[in-house]
Protein backbone atom coordinates (compact mmCIF):
# COMPACT_ATOMS: atom_id res chain seq x y z
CA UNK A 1 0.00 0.00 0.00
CA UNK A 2 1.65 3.46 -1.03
CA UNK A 3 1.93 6.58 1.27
CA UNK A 4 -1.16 8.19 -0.85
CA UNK A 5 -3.20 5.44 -0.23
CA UNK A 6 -2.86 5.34 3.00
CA UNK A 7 -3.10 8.92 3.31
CA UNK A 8 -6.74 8.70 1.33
CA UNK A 9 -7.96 5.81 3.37
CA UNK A 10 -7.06 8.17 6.85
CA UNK A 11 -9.50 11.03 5.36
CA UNK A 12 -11.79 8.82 4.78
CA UNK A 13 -12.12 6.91 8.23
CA UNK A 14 -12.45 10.37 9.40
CA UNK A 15 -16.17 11.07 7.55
CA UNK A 16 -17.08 7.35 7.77
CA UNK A 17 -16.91 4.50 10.13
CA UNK A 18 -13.85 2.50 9.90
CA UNK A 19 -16.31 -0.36 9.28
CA UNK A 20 -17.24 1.68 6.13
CA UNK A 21 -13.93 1.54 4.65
CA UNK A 22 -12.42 -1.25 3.25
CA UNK A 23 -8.87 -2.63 1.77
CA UNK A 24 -9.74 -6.57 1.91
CA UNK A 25 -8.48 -8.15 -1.29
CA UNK A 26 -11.62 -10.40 -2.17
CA UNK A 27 -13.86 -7.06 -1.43
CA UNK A 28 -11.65 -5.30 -4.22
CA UNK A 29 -11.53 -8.15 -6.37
CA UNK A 30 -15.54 -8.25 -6.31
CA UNK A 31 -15.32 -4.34 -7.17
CA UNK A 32 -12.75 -4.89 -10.40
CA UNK A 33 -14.67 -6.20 -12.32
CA UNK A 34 -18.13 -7.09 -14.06
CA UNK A 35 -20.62 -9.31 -16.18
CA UNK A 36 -18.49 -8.36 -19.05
CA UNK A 37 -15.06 -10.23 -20.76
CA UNK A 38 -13.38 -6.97 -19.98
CA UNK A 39 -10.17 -7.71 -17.61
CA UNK A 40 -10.35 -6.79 -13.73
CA UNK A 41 -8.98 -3.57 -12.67
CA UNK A 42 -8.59 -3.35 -8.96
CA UNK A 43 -9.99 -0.60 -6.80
CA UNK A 44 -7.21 0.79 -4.28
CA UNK A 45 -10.11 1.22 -1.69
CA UNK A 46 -13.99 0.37 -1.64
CA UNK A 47 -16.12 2.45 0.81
CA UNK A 48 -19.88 1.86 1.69
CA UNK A 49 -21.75 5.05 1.94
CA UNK A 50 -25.31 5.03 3.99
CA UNK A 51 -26.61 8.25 3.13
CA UNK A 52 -25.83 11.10 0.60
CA UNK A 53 -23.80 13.22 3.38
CA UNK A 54 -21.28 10.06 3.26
CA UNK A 55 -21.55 10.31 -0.22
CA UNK A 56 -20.94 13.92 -0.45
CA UNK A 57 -17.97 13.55 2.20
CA UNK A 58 -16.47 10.55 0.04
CA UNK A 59 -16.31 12.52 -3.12
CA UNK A 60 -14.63 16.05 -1.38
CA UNK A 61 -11.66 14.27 -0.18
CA UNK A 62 -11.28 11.76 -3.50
CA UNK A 63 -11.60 15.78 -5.25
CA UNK A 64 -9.17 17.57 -2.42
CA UNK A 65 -6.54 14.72 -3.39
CA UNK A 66 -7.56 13.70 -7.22
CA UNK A 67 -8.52 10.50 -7.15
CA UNK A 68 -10.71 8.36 -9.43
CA UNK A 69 -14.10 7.59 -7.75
CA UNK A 70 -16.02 4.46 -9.81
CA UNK A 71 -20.11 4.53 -8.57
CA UNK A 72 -20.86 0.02 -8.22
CA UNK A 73 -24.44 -1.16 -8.02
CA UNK A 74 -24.11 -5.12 -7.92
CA UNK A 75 -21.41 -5.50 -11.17
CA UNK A 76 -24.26 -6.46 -13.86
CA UNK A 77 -22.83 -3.85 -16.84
CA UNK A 78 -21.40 -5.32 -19.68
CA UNK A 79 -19.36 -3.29 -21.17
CA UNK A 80 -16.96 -2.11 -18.31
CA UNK A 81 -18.76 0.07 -16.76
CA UNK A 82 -18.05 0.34 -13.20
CA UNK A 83 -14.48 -1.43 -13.84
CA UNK A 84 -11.96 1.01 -12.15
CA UNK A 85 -9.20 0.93 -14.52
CA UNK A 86 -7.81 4.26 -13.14
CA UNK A 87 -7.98 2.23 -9.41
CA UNK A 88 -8.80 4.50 -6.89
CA UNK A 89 -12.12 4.67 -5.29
CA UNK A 90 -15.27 2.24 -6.07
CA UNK A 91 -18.32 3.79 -3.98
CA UNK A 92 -20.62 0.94 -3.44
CA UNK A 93 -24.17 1.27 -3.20
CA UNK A 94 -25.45 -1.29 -1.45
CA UNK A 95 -26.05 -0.07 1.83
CA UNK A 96 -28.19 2.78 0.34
CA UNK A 97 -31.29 0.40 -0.73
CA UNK A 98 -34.37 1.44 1.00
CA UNK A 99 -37.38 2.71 -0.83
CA UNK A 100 -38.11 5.96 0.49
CA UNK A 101 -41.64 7.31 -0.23
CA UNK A 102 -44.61 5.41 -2.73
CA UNK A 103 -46.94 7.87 -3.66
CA UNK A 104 -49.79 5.78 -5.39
CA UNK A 105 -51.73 8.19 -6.46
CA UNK A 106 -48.98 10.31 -8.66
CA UNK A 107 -47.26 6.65 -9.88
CA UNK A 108 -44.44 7.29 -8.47
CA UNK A 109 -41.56 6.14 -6.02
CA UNK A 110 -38.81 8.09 -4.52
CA UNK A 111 -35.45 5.04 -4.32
CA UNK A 112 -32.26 4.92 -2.89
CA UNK A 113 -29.41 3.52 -5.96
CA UNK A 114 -28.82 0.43 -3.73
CA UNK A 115 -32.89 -0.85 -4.29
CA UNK A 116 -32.42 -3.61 -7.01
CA UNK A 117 -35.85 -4.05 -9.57
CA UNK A 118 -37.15 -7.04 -7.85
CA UNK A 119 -37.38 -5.31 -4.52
CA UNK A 120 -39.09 -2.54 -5.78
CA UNK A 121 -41.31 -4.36 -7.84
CA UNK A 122 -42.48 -6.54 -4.75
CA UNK A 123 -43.02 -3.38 -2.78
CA UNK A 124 -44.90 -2.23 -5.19
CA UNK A 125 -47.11 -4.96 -5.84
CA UNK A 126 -48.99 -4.20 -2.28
CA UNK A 127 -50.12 -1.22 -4.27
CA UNK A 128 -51.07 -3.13 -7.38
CA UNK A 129 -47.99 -0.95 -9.21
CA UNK A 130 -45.40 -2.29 -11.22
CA UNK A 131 -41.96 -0.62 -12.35
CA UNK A 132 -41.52 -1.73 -16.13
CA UNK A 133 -37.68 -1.83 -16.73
CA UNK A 134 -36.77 -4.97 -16.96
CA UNK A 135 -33.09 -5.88 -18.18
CA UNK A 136 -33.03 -9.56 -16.98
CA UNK A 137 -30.28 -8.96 -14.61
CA UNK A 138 -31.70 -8.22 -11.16
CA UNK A 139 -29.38 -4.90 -11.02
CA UNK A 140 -29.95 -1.90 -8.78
CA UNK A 141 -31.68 0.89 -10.01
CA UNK A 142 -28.87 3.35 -9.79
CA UNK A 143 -26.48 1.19 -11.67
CA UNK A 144 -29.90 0.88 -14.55
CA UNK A 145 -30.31 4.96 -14.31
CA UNK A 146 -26.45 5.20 -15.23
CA UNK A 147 -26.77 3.16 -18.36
CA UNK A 148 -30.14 4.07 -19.28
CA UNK A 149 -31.22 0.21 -18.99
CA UNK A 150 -33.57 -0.85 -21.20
CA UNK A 151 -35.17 -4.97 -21.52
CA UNK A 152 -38.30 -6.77 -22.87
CA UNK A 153 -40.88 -4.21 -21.85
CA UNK A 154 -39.25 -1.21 -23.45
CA UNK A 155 -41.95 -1.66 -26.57
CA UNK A 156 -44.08 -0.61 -24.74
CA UNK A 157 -43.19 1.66 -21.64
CA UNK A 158 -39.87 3.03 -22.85
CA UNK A 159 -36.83 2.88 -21.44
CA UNK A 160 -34.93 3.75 -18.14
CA UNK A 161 -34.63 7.78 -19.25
CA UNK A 162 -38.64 7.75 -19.70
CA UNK A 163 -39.08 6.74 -16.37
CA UNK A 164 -37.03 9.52 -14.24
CA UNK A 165 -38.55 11.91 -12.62
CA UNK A 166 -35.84 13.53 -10.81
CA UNK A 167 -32.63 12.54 -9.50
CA UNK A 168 -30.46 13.90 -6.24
CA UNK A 169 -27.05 13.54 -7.79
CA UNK A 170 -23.68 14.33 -5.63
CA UNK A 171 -21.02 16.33 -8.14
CA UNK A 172 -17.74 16.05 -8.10
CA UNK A 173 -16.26 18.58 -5.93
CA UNK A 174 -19.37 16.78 -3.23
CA UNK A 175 -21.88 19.60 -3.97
CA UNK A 176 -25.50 18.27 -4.01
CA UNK A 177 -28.20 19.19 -6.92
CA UNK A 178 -31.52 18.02 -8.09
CA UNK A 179 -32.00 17.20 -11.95
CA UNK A 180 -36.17 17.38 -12.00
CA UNK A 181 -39.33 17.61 -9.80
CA UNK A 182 -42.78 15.29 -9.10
CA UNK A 183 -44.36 17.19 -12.22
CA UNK A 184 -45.47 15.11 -14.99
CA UNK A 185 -43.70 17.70 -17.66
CA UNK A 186 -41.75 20.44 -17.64
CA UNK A 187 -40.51 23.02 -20.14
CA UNK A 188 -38.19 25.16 -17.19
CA UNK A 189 -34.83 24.68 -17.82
CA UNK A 190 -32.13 22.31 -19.27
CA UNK A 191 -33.60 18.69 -19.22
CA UNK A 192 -31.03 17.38 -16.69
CA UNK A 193 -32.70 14.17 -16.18
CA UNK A 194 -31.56 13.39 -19.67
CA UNK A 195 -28.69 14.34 -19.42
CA UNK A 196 -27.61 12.66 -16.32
CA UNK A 197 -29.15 9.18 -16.97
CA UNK A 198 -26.78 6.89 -19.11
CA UNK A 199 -23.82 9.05 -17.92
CA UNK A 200 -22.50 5.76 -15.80
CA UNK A 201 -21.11 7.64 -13.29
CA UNK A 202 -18.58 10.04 -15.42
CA UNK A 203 -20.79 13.18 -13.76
CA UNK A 204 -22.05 12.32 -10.54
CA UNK A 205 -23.35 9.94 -8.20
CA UNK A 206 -26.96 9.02 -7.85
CA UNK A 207 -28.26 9.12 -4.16
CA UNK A 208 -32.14 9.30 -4.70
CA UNK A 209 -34.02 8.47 -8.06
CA UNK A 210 -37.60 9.98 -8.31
CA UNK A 211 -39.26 7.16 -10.94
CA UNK A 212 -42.20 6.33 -13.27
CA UNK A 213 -44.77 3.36 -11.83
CA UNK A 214 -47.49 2.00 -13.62
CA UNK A 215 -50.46 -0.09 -12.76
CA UNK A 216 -50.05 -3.59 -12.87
CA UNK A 217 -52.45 -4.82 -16.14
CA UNK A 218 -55.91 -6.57 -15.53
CA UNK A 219 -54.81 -9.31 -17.92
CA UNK A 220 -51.14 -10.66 -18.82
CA UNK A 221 -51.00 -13.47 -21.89
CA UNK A 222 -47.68 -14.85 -22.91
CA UNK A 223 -47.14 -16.96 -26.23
CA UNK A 224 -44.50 -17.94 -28.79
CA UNK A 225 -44.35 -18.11 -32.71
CA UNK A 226 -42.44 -20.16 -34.16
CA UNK A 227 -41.02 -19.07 -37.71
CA UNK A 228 -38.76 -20.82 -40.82
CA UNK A 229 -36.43 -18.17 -40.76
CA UNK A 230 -35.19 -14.96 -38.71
CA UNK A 231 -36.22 -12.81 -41.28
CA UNK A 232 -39.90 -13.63 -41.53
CA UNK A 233 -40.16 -13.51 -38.00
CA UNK A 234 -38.62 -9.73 -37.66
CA UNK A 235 -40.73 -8.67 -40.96
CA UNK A 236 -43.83 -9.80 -39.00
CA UNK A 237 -42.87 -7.32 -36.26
CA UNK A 238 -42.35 -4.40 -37.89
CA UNK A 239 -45.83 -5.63 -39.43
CA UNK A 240 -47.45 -6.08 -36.23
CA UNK A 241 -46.31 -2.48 -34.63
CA UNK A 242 -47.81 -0.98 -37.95
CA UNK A 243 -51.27 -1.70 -36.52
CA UNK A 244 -50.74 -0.45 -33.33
CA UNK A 245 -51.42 -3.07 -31.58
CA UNK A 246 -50.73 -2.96 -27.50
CA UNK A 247 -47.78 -5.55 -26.98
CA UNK A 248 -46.14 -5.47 -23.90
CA UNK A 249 -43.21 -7.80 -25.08
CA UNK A 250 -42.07 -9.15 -28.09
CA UNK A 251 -38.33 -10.71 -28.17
CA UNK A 252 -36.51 -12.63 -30.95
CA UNK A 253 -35.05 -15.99 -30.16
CA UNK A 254 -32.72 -17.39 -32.87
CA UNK A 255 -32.76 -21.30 -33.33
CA UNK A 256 -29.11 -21.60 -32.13
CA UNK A 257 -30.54 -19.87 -28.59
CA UNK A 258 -33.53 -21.92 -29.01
CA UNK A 259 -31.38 -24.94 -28.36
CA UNK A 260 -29.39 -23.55 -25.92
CA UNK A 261 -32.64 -22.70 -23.77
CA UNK A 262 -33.90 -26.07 -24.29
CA UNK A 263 -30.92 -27.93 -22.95
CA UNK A 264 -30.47 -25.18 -19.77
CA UNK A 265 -34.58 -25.09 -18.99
CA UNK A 266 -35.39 -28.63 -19.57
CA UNK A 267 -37.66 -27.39 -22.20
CA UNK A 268 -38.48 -28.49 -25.30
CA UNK A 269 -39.69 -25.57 -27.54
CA UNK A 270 -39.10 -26.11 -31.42
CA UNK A 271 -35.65 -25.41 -32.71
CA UNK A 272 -36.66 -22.35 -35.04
CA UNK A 273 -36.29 -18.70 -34.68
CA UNK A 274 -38.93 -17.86 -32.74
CA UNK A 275 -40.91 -14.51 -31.10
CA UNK A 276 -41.60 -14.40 -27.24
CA UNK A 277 -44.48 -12.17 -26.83
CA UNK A 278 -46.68 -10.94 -24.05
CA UNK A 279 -50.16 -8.61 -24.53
CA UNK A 280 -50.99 -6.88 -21.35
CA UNK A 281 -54.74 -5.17 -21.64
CA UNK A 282 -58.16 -5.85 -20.78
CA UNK A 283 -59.88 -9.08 -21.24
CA UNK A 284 -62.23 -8.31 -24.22
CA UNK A 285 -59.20 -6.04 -25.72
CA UNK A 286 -56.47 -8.43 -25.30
CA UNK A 287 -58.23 -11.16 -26.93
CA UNK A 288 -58.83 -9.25 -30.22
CA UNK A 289 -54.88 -8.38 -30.04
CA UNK A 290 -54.30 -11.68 -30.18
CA UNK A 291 -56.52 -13.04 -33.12
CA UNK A 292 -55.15 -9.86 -34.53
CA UNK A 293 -51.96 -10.76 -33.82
CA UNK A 294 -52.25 -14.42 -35.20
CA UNK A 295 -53.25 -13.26 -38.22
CA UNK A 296 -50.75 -11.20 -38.91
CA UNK A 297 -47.93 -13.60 -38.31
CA UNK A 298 -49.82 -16.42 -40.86
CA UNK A 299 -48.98 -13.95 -43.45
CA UNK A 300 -45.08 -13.77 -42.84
CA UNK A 301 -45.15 -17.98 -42.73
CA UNK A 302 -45.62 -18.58 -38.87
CA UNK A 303 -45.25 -22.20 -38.21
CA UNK A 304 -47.53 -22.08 -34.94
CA UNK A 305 -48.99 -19.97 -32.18
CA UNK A 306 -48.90 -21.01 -28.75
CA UNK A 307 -50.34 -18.98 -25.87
CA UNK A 308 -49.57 -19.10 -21.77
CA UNK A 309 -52.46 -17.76 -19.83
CA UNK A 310 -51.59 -19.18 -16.25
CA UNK A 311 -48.66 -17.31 -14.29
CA UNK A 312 -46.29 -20.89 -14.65
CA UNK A 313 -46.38 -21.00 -18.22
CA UNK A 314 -45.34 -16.85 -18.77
CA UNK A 315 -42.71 -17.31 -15.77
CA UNK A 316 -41.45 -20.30 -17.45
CA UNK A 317 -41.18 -19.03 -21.10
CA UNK A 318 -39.90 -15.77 -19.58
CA UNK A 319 -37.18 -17.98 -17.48
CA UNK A 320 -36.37 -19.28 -20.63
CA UNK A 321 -35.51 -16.22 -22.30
CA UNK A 322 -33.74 -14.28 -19.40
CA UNK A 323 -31.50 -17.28 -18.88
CA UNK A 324 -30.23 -17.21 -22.30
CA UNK A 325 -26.46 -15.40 -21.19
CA UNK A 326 -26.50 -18.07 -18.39
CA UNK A 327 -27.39 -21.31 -20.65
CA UNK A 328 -24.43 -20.22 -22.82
CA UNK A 329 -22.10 -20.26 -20.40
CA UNK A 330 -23.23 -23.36 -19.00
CA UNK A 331 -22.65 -25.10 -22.12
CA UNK A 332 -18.97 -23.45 -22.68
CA UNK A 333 -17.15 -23.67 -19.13
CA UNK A 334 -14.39 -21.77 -19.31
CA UNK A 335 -15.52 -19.26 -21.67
CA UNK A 336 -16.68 -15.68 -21.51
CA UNK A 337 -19.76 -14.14 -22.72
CA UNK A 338 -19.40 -11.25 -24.81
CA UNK A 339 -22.54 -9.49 -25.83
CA UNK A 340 -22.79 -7.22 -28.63
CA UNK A 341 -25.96 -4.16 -28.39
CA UNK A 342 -26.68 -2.56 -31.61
CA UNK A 343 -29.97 -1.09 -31.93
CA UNK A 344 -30.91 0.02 -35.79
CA UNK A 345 -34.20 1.85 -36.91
CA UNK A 346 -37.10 -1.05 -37.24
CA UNK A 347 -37.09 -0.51 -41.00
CA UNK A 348 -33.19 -1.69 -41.22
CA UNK A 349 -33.56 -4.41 -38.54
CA UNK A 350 -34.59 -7.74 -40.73
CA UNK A 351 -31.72 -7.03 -42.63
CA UNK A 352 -28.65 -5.60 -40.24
CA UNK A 353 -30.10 -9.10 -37.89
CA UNK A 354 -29.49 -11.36 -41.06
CA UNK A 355 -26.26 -9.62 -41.36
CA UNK A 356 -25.32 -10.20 -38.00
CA UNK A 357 -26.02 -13.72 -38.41
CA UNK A 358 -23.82 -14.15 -41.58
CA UNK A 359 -20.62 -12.42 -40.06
CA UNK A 360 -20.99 -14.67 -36.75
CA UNK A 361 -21.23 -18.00 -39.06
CA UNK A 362 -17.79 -16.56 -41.00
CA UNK A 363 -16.01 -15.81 -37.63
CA UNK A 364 -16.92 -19.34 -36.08
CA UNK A 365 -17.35 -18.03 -32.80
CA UNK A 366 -20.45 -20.48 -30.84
CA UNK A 367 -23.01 -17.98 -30.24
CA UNK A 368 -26.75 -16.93 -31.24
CA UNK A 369 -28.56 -14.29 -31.44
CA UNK A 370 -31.64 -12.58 -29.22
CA UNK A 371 -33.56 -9.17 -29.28
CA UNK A 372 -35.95 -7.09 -28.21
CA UNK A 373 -37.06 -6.57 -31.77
CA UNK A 374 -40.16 -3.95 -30.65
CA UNK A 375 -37.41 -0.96 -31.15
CA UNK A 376 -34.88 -2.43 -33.20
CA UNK A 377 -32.27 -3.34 -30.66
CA UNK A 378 -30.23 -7.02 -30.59
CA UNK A 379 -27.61 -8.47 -29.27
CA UNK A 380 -25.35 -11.42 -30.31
CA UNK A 381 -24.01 -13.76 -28.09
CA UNK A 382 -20.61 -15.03 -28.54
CA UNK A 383 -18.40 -17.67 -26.19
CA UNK A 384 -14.90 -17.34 -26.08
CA UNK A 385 -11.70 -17.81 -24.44
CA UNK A 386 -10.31 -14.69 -23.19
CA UNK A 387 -6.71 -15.21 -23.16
CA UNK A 388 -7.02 -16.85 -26.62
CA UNK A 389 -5.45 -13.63 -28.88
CA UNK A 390 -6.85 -15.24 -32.35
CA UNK A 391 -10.77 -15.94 -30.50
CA UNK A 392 -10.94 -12.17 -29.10
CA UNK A 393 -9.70 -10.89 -32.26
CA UNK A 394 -12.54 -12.48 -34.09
CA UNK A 395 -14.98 -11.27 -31.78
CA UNK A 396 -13.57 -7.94 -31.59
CA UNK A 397 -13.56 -7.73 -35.56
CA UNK A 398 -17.42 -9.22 -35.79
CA UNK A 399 -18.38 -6.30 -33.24
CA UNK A 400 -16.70 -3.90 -35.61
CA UNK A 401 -18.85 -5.30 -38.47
CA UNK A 402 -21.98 -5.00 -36.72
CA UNK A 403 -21.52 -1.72 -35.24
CA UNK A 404 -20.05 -0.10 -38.51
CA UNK A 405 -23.34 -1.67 -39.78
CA UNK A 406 -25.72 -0.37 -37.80
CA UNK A 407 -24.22 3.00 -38.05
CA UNK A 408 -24.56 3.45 -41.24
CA UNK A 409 -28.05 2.99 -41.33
CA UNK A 410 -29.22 5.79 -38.32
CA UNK A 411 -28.33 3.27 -35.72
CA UNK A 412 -26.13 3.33 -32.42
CA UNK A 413 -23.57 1.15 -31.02
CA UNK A 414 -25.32 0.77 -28.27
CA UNK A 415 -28.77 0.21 -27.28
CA UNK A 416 -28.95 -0.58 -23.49
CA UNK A 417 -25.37 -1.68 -21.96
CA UNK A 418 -23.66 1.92 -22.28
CA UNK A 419 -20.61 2.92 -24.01
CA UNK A 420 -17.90 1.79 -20.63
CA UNK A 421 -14.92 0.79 -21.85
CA UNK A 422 -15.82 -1.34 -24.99
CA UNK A 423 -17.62 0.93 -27.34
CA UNK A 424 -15.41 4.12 -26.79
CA UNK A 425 -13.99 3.90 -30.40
CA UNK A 426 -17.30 4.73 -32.06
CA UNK A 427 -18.32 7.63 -30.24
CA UNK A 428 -16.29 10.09 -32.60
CA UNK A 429 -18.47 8.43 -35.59
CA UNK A 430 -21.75 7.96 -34.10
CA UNK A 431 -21.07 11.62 -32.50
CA UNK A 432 -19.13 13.49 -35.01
CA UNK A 433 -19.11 17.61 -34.03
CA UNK A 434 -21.41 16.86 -30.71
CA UNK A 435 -18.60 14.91 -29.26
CA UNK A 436 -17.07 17.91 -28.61
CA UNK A 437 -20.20 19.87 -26.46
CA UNK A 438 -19.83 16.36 -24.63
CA UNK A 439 -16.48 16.70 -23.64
CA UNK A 440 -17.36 20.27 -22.87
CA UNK A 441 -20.25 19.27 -20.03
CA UNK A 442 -17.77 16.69 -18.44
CA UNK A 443 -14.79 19.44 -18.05
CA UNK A 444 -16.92 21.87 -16.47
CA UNK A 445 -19.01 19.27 -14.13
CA UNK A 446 -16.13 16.92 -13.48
CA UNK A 447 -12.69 19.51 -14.53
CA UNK A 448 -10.34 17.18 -12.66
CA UNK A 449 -11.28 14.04 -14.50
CA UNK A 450 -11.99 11.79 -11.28
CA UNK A 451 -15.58 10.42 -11.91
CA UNK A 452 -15.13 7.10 -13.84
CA UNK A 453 -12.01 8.51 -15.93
CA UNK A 454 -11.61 6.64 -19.21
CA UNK A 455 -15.23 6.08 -19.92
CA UNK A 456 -17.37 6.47 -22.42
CA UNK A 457 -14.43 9.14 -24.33
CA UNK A 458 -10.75 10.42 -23.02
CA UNK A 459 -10.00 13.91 -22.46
């Protein structure tokens, strides 16, 4: 441990409990890394804040002596995100988790960054509310605010950015500010809320998050279809949104993560690209959806239509589908997952898909590919051996392919898992001149370059 280290960890004791503070190995080996196949990067220290004084208190003496600070929810991201590759500092969240105020009657709830989705959501349920952003991970709702997390509901409720309010976000120099109010709009001001959410941490730390419920639906149906090929089951999508019909899910499952879900789940759906889809509604409403629905699919070649009305079925075919990263790693011990996140307008996505497919058949990388197709966005999943130069190459060059892709046609590199460390080198083309006003909000928010330094861009 160097002098400044121990200097840093002495100012800190001196705002926290000592109990709050800690230099165990394993604790900073759990901080240096994440879901991703990006390589650990050790933490010099890991504190535990329990209120947004500590937090404020953490980040004046990391800005009084210059050192990185790195904001970790539970170490979900996948693309680097809350990896400290500068070292210093990783402020975990956990200790902040309660859930603060539910105010029912403006669908709302005030959270502490430490409150995971599932805990929320089963608070909320005793108030027959819901919160709709749904990743798959169980991550904390700070760490989903930082990316702007998105999932299988976003079709239909939008993603994490829709659903902020307001957010009490500690600067760093430790000054305190509020990005929004309760108010359902507002045309006063900057929208800071925007501007904040899927900064992962290079601005500020979240302390509170003011956020979007919704009632839970009167009627949930689940179902798959079953296609010959990828394409006709993307066309039938775009199809499908055309009508403007109310679907609260609909996810592509290629036949390659088909049979990867069937071998993991002990299921045995049939081994063709297939469409996960939910309808959330009324009774009478949901039902002509469906038929609607149905219909529309026969016409882009749908093989069959199944439908779960009992809670088992949707929590099992929903199981299926969220275990997808896990069933691939099952099947290739030893390997990492890397997971690509393009998202394309819904016009270019049958195609840029099939593209994706062809590039990850010429690498000959194991892998498949999933979606939430409702607003264009995919992701491939690849296996590979991280220490194996020739295997990362390959997947580093498919990504490239992909990405160049997607840009091309009005897309971004990156639909839900942030920019972190891995999709840096496309900001300058996905970003051109309006890099620059970027660069220009984090030097006069963050001027000595201490929250989450080399994410996102470099200065």
């Amino acid at each position: 441990m160097t002098v400044a280290v121990e200097l840093i960890i002495n100012q800190l004791k001196q705002v926290l409990l000592e109990e709050q503070v800690s230099t165990n190995e394993t604790v900073r080996q759990l901080h240096g890394k994440d879901e991703s196949h990006h390589p650990m990067s050790l933490p010099d220290i890991v504190v535990f804040p329990r209120s947004t004084a500590d937090v404020s208190a953490i980040l004046k003496v990391a800005h009084a002596q210059r050192v990185p600070v790195v904001p970790f929810g539970v170490g979900s991201s996948l693309e680097g995100n809350a990896i400290p590759i500068a070292n210093g500092i990783s402020i975990d969240f956990s200790e902040m988790n309660a859930i603060l105020e539910v105010r029912p009657e403006d669908l709302l709830v005030k959270v502490q960054p430490g409150v995971t989705r599932s805990q929320l959501n089963k608070e909320l349920k005793k108030h027959g509310l819901q919160f709709t952003v749904d990743p798959g991970a169980d991550a904390t709702l700070g760490g989903m605010a930082a990316t702007n997390a998105s999932g299988t509901t976003a079709v239909r409720y939008g993603v994490m950015r829709d659903q902020v309010r307001d957010l009490e976000v500690v600067l760093a120099d430790g000054s305190v500010i509020h990005t929004g109010n309760l108010a359902a709009k507002s045309s006063s001001g900057y929208h800071l809320n925007g501007l904040f959410v899927g900064s992962e941490g290079t601005l500020g730390c979240f302390t509170e998050l003011t956020l979007k419920v919704y009632g839970i639906p009167e009627f949930v149906t689940a179902g798959r279809a079953v296609f010959n090929t990828v394409g006709d089951a993307v066309s039938s999508v775009t199809a499908l949104l055309q009508t403007g019909i109310s679907v609260g899910r609909v996810e592509l499952v290629d036949e390659a993560s088909i049979q990867q879900a069937n071998i993991y789940n002990d299921t045995a759906f049939s081994e063709k690209p297939t469409l996960f889809l939910e309808f959330h509604g009324n009774e009478a409403g949901m039902h002509a959806d469906i038929a609607f629905a149905t219909e529309i699919f026969e016409d882009f070649h749908c093989l069959s239509v199944e439908f779960e009305h009992d809670n088992a079925g949707r929590n099992k075919l929903w199981e299926a589908r969220h275990s997808l990263a896990y069933a691939y790693m099952h099947a290739h011990p030893g390997k990492k997952l890397m997971s690509t996140d393009v998202c394309v307008p819904i016009s270019m996505l049958a195609e840029t898909i099939l593209y994706a497919r062809e590039q990850l058949n010429t690498v000959g990388l194991a892998g498949g590919i999933v979606g939430h197709v409702g607003d264009g966005n995919f992701h491939a999943l690849l296996m590979l051996n991280p220490d194996d130069a020739e295997e990362q190459a390959k997947a580093d060059r498919f990504n490239e392919h992909i990405v160049q892709y997607a840009l091309l046609r009005g897309g971004t590199c990156t639909g839900e898992h942030g920019v972190g460390i891995g999709k840096m080198r496309y900001q300058a083309t996905e970003h051109g001149s309006s890099l620059a006003v970027m660069k220009s909000i984090k030097i006069a928010l963050d001027p000595l370059n201490i929250m989450n330094p080399g994410k996102i861009f470099s200065l």
